[in-house]
Protein backbone atom coordinates (compact mmCIF):
# COMPACT_ATOMS: atom_id res chain seq x y z
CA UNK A 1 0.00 0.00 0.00
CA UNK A 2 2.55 2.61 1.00
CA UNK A 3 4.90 1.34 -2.75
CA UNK A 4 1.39 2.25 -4.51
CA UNK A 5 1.96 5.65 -2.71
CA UNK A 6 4.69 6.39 -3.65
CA UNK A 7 4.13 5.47 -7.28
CA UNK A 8 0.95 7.84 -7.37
CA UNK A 9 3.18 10.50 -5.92
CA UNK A 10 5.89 10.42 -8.46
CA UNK A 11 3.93 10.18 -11.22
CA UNK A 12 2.06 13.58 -9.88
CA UNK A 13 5.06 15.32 -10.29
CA UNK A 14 6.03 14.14 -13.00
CA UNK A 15 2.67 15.31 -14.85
CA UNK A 16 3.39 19.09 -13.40
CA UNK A 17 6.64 19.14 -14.41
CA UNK A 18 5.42 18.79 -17.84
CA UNK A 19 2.44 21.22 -17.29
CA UNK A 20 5.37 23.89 -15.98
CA UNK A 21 7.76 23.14 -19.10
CA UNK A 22 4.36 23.36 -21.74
CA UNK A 23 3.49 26.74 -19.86
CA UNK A 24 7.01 28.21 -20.53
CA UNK A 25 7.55 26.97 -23.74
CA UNK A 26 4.04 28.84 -24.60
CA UNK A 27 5.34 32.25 -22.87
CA UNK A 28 8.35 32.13 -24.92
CA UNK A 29 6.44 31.72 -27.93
CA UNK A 30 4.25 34.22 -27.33
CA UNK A 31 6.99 36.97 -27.30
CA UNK A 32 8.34 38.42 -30.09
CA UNK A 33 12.01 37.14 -31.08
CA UNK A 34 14.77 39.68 -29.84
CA UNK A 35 15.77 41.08 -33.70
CA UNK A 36 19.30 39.82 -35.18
CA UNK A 37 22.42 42.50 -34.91
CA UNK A 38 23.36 42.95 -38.41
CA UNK A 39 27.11 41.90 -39.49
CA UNK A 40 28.60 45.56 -39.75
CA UNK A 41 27.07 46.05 -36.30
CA UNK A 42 29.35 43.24 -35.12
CA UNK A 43 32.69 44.79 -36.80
CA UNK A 44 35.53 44.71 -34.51
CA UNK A 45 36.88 48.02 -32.98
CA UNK A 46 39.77 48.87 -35.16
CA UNK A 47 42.86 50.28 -33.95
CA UNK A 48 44.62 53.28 -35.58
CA UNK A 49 48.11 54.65 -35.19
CA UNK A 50 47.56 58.49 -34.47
CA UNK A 51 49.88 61.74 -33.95
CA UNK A 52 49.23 64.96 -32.22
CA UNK A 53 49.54 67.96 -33.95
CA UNK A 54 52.35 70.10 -32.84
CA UNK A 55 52.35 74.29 -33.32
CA UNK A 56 52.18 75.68 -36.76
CA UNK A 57 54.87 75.42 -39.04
CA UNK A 58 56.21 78.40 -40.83
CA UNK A 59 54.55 77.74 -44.67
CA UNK A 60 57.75 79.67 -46.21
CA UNK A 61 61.28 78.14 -44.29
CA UNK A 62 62.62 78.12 -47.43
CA UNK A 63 66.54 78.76 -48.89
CA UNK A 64 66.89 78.90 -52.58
CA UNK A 65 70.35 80.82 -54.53
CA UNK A 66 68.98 83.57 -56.66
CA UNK A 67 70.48 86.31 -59.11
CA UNK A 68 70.91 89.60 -59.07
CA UNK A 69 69.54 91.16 -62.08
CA UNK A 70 67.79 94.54 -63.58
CA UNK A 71 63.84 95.27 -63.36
CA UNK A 72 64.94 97.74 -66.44
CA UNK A 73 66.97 95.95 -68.94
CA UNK A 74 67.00 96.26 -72.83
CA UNK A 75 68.88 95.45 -75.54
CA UNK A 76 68.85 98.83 -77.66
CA UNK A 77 68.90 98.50 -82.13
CA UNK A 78 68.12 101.08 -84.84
CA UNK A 79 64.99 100.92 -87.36
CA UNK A 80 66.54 101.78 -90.28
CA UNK A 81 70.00 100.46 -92.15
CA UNK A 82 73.33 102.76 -92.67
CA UNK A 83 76.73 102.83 -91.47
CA UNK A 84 77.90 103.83 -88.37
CA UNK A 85 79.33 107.18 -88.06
CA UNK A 86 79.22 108.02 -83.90
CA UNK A 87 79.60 105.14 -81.24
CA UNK A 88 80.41 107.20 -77.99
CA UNK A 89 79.92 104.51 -75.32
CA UNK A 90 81.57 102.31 -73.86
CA UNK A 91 80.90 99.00 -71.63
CA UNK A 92 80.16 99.80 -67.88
CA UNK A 93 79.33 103.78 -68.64
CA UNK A 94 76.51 105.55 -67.22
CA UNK A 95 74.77 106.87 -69.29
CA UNK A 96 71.57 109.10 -68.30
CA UNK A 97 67.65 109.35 -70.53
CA UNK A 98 68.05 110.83 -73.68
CA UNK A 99 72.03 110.87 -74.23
CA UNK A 100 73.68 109.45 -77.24
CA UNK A 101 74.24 105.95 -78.03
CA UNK A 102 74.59 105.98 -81.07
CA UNK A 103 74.40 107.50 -84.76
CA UNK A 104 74.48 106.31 -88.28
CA UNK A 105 75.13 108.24 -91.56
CA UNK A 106 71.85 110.27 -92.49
CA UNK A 107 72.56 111.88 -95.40
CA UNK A 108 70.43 109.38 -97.76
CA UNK A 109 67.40 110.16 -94.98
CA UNK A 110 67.96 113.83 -95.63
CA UNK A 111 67.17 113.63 -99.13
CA UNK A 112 64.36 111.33 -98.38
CA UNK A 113 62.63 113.81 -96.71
CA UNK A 114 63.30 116.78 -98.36
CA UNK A 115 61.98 114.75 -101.33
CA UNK A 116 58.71 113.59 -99.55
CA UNK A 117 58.46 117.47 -98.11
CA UNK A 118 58.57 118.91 -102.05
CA UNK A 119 56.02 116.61 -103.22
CA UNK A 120 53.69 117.62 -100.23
CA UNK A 121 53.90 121.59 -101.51
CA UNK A 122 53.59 120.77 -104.91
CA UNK A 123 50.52 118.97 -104.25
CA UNK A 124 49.20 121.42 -101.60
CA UNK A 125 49.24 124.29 -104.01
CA UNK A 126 47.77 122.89 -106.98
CA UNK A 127 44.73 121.86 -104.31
CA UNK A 128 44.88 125.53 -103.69
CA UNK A 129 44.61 126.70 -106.97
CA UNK A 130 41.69 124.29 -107.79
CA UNK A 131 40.27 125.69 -104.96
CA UNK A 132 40.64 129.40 -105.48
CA UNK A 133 39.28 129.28 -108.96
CA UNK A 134 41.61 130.73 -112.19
CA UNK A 135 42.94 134.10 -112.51
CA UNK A 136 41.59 136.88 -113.86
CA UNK A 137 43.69 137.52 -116.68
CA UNK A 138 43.00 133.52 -117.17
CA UNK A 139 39.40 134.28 -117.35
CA UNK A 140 40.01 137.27 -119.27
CA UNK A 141 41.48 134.80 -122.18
CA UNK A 142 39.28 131.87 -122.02
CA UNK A 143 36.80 134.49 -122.89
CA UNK A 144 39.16 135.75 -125.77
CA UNK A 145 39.46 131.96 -127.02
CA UNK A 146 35.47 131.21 -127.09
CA UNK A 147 35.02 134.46 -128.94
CA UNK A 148 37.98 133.57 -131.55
CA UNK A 149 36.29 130.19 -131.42
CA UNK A 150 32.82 131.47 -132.13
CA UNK A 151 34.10 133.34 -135.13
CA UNK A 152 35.73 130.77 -136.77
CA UNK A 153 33.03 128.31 -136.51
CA UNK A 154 30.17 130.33 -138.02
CA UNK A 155 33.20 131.18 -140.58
CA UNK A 156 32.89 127.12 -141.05
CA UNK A 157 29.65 126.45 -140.93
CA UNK A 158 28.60 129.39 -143.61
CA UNK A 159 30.64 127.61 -146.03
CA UNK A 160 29.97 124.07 -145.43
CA UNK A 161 25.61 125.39 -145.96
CA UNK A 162 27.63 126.83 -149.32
CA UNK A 163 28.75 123.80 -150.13
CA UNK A 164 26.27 121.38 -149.30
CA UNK A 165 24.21 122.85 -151.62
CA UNK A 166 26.41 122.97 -154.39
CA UNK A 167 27.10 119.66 -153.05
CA UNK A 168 23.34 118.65 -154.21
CA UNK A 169 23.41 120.10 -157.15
CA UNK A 170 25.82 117.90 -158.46
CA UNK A 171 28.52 120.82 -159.01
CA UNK A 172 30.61 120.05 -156.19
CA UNK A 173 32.76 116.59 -156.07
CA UNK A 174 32.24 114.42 -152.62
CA UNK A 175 35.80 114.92 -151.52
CA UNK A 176 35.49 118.87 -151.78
CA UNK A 177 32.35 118.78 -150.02
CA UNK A 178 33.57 116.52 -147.38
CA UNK A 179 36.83 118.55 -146.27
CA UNK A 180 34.09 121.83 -146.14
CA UNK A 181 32.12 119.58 -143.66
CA UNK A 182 34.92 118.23 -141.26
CA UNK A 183 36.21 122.06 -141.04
CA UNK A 184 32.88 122.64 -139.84
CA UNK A 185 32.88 119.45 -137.28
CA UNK A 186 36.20 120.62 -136.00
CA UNK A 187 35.11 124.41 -135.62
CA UNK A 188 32.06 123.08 -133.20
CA UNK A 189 34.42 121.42 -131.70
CA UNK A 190 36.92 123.69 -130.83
CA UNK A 191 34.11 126.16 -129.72
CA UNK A 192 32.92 123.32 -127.44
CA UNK A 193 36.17 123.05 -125.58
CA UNK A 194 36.90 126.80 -125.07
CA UNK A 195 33.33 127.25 -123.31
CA UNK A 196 33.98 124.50 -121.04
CA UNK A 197 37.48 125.96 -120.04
CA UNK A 198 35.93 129.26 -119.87
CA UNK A 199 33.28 127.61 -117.52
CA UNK A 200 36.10 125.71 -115.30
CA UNK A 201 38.15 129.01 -114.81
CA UNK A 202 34.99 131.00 -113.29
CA UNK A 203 33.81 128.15 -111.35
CA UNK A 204 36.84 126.61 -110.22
CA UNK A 205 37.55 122.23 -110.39
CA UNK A 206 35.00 119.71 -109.82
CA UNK A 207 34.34 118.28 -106.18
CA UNK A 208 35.72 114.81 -107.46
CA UNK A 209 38.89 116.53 -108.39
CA UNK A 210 39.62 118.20 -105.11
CA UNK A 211 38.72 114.97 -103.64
CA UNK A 212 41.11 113.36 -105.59
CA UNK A 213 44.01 115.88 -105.16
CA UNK A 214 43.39 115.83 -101.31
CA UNK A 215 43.54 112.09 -100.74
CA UNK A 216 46.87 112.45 -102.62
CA UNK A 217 48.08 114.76 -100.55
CA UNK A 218 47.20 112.76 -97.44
CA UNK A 219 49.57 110.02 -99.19
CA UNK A 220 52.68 112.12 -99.59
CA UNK A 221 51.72 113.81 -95.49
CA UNK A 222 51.94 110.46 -94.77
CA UNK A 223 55.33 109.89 -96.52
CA UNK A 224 57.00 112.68 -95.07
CA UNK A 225 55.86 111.96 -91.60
CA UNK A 226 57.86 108.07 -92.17
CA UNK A 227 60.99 109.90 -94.18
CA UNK A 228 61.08 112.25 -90.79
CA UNK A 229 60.95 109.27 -88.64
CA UNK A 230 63.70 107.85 -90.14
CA UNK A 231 65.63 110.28 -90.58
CA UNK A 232 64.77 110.92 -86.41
CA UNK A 233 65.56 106.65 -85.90
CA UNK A 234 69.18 107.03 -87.29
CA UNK A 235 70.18 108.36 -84.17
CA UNK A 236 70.15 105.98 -81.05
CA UNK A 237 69.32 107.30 -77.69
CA UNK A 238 69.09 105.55 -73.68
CA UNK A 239 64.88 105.63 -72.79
CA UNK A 240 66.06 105.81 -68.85
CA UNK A 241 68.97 106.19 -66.91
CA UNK A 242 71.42 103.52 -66.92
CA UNK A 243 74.39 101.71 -68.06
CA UNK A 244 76.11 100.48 -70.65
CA UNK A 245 76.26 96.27 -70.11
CA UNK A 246 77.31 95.22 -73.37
CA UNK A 247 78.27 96.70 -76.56
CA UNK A 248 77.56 94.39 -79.59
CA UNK A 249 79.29 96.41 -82.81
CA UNK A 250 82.05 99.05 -83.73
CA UNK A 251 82.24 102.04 -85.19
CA UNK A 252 81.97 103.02 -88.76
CA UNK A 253 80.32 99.45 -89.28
CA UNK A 254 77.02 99.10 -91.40
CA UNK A 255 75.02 97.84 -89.24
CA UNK A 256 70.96 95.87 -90.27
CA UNK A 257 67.50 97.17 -89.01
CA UNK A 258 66.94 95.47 -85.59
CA UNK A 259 70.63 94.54 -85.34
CA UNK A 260 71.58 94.63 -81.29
CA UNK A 261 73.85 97.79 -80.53
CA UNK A 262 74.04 98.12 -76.67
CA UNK A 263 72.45 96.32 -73.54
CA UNK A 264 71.01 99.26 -71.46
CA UNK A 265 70.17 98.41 -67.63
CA UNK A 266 68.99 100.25 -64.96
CA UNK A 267 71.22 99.37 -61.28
CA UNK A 268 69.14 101.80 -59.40
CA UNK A 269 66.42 99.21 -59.58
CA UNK A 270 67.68 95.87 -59.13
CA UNK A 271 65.80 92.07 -58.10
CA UNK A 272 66.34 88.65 -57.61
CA UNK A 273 65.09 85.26 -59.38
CA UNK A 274 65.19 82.30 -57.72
CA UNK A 275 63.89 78.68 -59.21
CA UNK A 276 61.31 77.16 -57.50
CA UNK A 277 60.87 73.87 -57.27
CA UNK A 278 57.80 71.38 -58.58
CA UNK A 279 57.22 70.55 -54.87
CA UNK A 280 57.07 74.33 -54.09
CA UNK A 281 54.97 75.63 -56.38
CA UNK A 282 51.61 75.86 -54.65
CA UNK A 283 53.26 77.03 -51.59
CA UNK A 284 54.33 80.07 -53.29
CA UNK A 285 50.94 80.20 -55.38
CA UNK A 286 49.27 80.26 -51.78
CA UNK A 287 51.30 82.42 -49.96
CA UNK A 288 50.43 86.42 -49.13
CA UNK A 289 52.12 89.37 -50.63
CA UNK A 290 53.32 90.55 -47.39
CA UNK A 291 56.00 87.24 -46.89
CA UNK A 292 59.31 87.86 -45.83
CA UNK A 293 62.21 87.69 -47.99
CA UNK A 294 65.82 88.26 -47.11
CA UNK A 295 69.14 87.91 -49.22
CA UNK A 296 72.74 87.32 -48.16
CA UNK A 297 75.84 86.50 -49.72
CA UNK A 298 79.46 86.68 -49.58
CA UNK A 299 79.82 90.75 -50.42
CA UNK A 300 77.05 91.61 -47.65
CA UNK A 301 78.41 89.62 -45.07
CA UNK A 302 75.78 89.66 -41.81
CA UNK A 303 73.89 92.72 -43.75
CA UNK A 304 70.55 91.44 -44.78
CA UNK A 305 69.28 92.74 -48.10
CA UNK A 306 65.36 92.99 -47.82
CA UNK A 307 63.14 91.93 -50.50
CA UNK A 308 59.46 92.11 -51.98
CA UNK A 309 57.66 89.24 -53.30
CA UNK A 310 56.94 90.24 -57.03
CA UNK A 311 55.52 87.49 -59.11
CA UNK A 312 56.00 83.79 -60.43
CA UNK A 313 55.99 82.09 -63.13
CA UNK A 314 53.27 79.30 -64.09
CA UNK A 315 54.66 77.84 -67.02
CA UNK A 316 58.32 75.74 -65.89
CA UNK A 317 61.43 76.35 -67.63
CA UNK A 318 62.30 73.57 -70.01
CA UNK A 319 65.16 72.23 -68.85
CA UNK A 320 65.47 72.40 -65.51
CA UNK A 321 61.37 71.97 -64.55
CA UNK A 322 61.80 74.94 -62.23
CA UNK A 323 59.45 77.66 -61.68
CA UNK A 324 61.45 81.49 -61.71
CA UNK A 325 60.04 83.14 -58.95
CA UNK A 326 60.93 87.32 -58.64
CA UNK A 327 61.77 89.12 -55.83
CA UNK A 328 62.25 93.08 -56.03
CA UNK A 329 65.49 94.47 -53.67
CA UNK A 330 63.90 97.09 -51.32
CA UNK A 331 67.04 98.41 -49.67
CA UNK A 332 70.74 97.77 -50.58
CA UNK A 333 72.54 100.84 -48.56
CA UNK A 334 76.27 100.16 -47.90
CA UNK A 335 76.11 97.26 -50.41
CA UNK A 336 77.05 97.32 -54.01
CA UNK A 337 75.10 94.58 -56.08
CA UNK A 338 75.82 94.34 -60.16
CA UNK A 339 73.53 92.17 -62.35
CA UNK A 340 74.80 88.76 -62.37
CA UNK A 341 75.86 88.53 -58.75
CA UNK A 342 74.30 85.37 -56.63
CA UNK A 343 72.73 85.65 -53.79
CA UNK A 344 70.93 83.43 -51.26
CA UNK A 345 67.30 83.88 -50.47
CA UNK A 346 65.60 82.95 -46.98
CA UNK A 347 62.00 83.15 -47.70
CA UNK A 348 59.22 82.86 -45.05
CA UNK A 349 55.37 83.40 -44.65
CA UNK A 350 52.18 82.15 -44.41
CA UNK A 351 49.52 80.77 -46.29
CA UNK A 352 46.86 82.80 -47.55
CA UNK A 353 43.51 82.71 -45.97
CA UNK A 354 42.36 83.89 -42.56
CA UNK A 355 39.91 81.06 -42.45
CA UNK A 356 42.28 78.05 -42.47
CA UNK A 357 44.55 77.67 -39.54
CA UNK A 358 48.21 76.08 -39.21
CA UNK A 359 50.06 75.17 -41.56
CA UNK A 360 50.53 71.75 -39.52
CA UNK A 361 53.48 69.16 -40.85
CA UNK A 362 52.38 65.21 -40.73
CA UNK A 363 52.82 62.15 -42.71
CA UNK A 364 51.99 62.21 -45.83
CA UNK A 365 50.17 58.68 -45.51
CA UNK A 366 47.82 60.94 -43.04
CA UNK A 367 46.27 63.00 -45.72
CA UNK A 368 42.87 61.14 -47.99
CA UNK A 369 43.27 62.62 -51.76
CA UNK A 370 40.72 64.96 -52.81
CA UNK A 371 40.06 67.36 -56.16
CA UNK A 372 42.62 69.78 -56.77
CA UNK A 373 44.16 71.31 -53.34
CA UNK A 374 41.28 70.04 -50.93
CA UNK A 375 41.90 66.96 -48.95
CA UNK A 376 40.97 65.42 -46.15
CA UNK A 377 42.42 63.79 -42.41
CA UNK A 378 40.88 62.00 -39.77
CA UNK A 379 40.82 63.91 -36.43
CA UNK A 380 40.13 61.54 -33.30
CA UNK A 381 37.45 62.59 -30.97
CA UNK A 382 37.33 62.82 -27.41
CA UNK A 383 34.46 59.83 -27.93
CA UNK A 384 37.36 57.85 -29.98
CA UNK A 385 34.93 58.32 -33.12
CA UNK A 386 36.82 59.55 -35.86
CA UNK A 387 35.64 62.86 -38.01
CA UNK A 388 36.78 63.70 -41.84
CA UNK A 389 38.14 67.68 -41.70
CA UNK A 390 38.92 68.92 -44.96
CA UNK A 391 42.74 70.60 -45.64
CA UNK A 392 44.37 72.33 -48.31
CA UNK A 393 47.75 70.78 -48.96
CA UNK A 394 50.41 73.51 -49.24
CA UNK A 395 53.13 71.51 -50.24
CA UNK A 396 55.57 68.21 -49.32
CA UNK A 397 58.64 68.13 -47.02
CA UNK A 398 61.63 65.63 -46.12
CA UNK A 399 58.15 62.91 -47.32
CA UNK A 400 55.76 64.70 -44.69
CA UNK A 401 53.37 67.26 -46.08
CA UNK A 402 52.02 70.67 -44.80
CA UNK A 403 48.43 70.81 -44.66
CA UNK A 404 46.16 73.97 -43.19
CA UNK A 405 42.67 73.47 -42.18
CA UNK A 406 39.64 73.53 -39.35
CA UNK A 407 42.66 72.22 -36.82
CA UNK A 408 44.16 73.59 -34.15
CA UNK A 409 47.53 72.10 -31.86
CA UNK A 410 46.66 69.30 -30.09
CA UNK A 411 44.42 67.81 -31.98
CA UNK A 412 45.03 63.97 -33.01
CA UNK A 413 44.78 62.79 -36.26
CA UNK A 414 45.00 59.41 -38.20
CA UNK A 415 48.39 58.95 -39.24
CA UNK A 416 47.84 54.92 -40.62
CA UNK A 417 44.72 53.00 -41.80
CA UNK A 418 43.25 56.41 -42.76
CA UNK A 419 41.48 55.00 -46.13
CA UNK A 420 39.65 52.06 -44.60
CA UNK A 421 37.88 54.02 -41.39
CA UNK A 422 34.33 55.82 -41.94
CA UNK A 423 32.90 58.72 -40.54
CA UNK A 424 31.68 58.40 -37.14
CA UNK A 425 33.12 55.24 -36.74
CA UNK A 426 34.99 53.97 -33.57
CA UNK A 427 38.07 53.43 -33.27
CA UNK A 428 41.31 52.45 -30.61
CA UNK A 429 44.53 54.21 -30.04
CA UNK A 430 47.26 51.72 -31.53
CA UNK A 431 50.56 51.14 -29.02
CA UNK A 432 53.02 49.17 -29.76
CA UNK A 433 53.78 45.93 -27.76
């Protein structure tokens, strides 16, 4: 009795430990299923190697050797041909605006213009004459010649009416009667002509005449004015104060239009070219006016010769890939400089706009390519997230690069692994083991 007991009581708990398990099994299926992270949510935490950004830079610690050389140089030639006949300079001579250089033999541009000037007259008083109208005494015997004329051709034409009817009546031949009647043609003629001079000499030339005459005159002004030019070229003078660097002929030799005679410069106002490098370029396309600029060399000893930024070129030089970059000396007292003298140029500046900060100087391997100048770095967050700042790239250095942007010292950026991290994303500080 007590075994059946037992039995009965076992099997009771057996049957509610199934009614327990069926109840939970039901209240876990009547929840809703937690939802599934997706894969990118389970990406690992990635570490990054990082630098902090030190003080700004200076954009411009540059050295580059320059030459010394004229902002006024020229290489003086006549316009016209001739021999030479005066050659008063020499090389190294001052010379000052408007002095002598040079002169050739004028004599055939004398009697260039003096021809030119004799045409001009001749042709200025015939205008004037066809203008004024004919004298009177040349009135006085047009009117004499119609009236002679006149009298001759009724003379003519009396006899050739004579004639004609002779002429019909059979007692004249054809060839008498024919001379009779081309004295008369030429008679009507003649008294034709002598009206119309008698006509031009009180009225004076037509308006297509004096057109005529004046545009020829305006040739041979024109003439005269180039014969006087020439005339005024064969004589070589210095446009500014200066001197003498180089004197390419001799005297008494004929010397070609255009032919070089002297190199003129002007040492009051001397500068300095320096080539810039590839790597340099958009530095110095970026930098302000105001940069500082200061030469030394061997003559100035510990003097510093200060200089102006002035311009640069865009376009390299052939063969050496270098861009010339001019610098204009502001002050040389106690120094003498001559064109052609080296110098050494310490540049330094900043970049140009007030609303990028640094320059800063980090790897180059920091810096995400972008269009043109603008590129990117990752700055790290006080969060560890990482967030994209966009920098202008000034230029490279010793294979780091100098970059200027929203940063500020202190700041830690990216310096490896910068292409495979996203925006936002979080990241760990890399140290080595």
């Amino acid at each position: 009795m007590a075994e059946r007991q037992r039995n009965r009581r076992s099997w009771w708990w057996g049957v509610a430990a199934l009614v327990a398990l069926g109840g939970g099994f039901l209240f876990y299926r009547g929840k809703d299923p937690a939802p599934l992270k997706p894969a990118e949510s389970l990406r690992p935490v990635r570490p990054v190697k990082t630098m902090e950004l030190m003080p700004p830079v200076n954009a411009l610690e540059r050295s580059y050797p320059g030459k010394v050389q004229s902002s006024h140089r020229v290489e003086l030639a006549f316009r016209v041909s001739g021999p030479l006949v005066e050659l008063p300079v020499k090389r190294a001579q001052a010379v000052h605006r408007g002095e002598l250089l040079a002169r050739i033999d004028s004599r055939d541009y004398v009697s260039q213009l003096a021809n030119a000037e004799s045409a001009l007259a001749n042709a200025q008083a015939q205008l004037a004459a066809m203008k004024s109208g004919a004298r009177k005494e040349d009135v006085a015997a047009s009117a004499a010649s119609v009236s002679s004329a006149k009298a001759h051709l009724a003379e003519a034409e009396a006899q050739y009416r004579r004639f004609e009817k002779l002429h019909q009546q059979g007692a004249v031949a054809d060839a008498e009667f024919d001379r009779y009647k081309a004295n008369y043609e030429v008679a009507k003629a003649q008294y034709n002509a002598a009206g119309q001079e008698l006509s031009k000499a009180r009225t004076g030339a037509r308006p297509e005449d004096v057109k005529a005459m004046e545009a020829t005159i305006a040739g041979l002004a024109a003439k005269v004015s180039q014969a006087r030019s020439s005339l005024e070229d064969t004589e070589l003078r210095a446009p500014f104060d200066g001197f003498i660097a180089d004197r390419h002929v001799e005297n008494f030799q004929s010397v070609q239009r255009d032919q070089p005679i002297v190199n003129l410069q002007d040492l009051a106002h001397l500068e300095v070219t320096v080539a810039v490098p590839e790597q340099d370029l958009l530095l110095f396309m970026g930098v302000s006016r105001d940069m500082v600029a200061r030469a030394f060399s061997e003559v100035t000893g510990s003097k510093e010769i200060p200089l102006t930024f002035k311009e640069i070129a865009t376009q390299a030089e052939s063969q050496t890939q270098t861009y010339a970059a001019t610098f204009q000396i502001v002050s040389r007292e106690g120094i003498n400089l001559l064109p052609g003298m080296t110098l050494s140029v310490r540049i330094g500046g900043r970049a140009r706009g007030a609303e990028l900060s640094g320059p800063f100087r980090v790897p180059s391997e920091a810096v995400m390519a972008g269009e043109g100048t603008r590129h990117s770095v990752w700055v790290i967050q006080e969060n560890l997230s990482v967030r994209r700042v966009t920098v202008a790239l000034l230029s490279f250095r010793e294979g780091d690069a100098l970059i200027s942007g929203d940063l500020k010292a202190g700041d830690r950026v990216v310096t490896a692994g910068a292409n495979l991290l996203l925006d936002g994303e979080t990241v760990s500080l890399y140290t080595p083991k």
